[in-house]
C-alpha atoms as a PDB file:
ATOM      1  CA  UNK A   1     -11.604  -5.455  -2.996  1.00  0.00           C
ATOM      2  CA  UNK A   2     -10.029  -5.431   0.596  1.00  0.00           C
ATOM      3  CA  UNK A   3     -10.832  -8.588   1.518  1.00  0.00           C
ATOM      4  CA  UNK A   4      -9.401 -10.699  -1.399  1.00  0.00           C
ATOM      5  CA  UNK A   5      -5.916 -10.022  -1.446  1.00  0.00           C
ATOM      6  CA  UNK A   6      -6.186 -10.174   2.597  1.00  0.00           C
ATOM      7  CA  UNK A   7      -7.900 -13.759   2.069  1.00  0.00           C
ATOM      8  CA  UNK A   8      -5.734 -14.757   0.092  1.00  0.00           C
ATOM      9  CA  UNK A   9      -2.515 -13.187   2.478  1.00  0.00           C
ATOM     10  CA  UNK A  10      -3.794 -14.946   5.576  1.00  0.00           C
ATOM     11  CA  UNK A  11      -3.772 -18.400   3.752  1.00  0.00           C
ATOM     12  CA  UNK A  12      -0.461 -17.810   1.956  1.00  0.00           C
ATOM     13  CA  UNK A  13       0.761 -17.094   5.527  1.00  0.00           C
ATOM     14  CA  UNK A  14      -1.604 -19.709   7.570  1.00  0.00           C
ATOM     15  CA  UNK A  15       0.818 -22.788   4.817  1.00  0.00           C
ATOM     16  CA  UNK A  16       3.805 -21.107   5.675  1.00  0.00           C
ATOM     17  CA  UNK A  17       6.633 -23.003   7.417  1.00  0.00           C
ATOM     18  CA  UNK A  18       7.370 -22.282  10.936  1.00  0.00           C
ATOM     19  CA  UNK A  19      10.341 -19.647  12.031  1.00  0.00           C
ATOM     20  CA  UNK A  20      10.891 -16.533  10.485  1.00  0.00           C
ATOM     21  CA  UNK A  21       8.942 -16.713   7.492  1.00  0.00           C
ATOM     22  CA  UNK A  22       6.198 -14.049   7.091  1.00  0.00           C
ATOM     23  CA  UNK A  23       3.174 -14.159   4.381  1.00  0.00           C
ATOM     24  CA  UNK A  24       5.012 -12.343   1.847  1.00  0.00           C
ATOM     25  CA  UNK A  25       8.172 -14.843   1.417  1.00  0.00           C
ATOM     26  CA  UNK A  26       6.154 -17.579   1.633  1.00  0.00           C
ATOM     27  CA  UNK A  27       3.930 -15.776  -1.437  1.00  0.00           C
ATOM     28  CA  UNK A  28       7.381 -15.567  -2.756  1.00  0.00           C
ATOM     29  CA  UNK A  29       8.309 -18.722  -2.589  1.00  0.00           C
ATOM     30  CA  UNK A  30       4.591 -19.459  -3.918  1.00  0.00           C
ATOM     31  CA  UNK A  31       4.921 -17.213  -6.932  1.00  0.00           C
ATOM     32  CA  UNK A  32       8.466 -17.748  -7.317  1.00  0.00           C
ATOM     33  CA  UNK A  33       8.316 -19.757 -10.371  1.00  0.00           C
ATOM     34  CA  UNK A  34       6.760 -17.724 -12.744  1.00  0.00           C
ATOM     35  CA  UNK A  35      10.320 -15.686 -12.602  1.00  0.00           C
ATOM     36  CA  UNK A  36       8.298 -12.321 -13.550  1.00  0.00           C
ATOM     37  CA  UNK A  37      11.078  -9.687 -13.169  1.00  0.00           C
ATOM     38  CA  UNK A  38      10.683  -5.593 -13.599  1.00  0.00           C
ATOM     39  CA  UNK A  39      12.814  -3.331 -15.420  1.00  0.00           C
ATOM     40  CA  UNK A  40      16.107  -4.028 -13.743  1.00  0.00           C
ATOM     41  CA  UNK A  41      15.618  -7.600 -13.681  1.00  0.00           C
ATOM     42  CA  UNK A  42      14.416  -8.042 -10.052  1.00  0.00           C
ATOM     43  CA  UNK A  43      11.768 -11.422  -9.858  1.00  0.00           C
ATOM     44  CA  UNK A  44       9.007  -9.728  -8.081  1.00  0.00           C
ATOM     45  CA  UNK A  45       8.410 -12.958  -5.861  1.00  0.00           C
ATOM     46  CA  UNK A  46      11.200 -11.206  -3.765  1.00  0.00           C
ATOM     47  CA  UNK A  47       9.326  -7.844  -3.194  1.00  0.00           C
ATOM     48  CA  UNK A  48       8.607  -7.286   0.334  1.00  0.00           C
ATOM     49  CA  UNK A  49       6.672  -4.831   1.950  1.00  0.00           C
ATOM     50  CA  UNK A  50       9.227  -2.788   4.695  1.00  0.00           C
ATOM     51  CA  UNK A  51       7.301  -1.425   7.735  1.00  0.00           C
ATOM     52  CA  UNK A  52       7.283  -0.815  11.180  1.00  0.00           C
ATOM     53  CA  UNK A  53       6.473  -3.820  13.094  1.00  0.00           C
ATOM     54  CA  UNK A  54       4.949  -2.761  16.350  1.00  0.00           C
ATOM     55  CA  UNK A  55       6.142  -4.072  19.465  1.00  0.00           C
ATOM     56  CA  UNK A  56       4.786  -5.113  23.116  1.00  0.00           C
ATOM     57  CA  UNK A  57       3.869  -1.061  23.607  1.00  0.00           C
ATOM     58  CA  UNK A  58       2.459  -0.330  20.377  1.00  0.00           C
ATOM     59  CA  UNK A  59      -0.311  -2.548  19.866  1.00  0.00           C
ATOM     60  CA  UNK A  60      -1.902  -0.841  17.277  1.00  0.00           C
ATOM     61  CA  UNK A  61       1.243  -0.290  14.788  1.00  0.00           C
ATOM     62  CA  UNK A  62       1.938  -4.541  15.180  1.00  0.00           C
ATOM     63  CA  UNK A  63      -1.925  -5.118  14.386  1.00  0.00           C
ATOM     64  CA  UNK A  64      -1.914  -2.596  11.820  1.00  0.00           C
ATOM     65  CA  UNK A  65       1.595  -4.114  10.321  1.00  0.00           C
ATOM     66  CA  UNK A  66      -0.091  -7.466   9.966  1.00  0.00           C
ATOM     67  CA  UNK A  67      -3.126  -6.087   8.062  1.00  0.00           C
ATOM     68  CA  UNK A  68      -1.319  -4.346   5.813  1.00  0.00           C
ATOM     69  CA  UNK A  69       1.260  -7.709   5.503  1.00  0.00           C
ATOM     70  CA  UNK A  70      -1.389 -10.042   4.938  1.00  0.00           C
ATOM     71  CA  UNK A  71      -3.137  -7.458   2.197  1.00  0.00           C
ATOM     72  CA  UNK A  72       0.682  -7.418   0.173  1.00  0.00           C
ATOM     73  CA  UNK A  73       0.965 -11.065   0.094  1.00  0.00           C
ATOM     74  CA  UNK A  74      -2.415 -11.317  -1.303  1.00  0.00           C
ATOM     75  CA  UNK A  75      -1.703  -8.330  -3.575  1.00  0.00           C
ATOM     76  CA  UNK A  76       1.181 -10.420  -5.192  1.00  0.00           C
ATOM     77  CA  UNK A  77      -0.401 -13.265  -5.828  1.00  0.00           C
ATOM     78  CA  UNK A  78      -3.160 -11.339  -7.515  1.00  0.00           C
ATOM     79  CA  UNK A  79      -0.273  -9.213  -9.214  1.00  0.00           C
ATOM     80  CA  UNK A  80       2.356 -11.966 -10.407  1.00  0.00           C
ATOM     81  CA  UNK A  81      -0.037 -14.260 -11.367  1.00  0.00           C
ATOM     82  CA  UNK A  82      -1.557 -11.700 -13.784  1.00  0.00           C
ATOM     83  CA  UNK A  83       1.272 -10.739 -15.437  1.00  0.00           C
ATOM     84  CA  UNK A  84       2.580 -13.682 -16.161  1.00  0.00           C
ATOM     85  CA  UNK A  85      -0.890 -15.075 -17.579  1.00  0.00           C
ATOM     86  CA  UNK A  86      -1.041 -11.925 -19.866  1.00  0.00           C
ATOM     87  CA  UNK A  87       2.920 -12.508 -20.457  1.00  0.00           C
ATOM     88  CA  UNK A  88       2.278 -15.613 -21.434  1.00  0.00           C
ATOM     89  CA  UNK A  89       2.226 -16.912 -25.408  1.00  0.00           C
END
């Protein structure tokens, strides 16, 4: 169950374009077309996952931040692409 979405994060980020693009915008960009949208009319391709990156002296929260990155981008694609199948006529 963990290592789907992770799969699935690590590839949406490994086809990603270089410079500041992370796993989850590139899912976004991925998903983007469906145009799913909640309650207040926000696409949910544009979700992202806020958290504390790490740096050079915390090792663990940066390795730990890109677990947990790679797991949301899979978790969207899972997600989005399941609610617009059942959304779908």
């Amino acid at each position: 169950m963990v290592v789907f979405p992770g799969l699935l994060g690590a590839t949406a980020s490994a086809t990603a374009e270089s410079g500041t693009h992370t796993a989850g915008s590139s899912v976004g960009s991925a998903v983007g077309w469906t145009h799913v949208a909640d309650s207040s009319g926000v696409e949910a391709a544009s979700y992202v996952f806020a958290t504390d990156h790490g740096s050079v002296l915390k090792p663990w929260d940066t390795g730990i931040a890109m677990v947990i990155g790679l797991e949301f981008a899979g978790w969207k694609i899972i997600v989005i692409t399941a609610i617009w199948l059942i959304g779908s006529p």
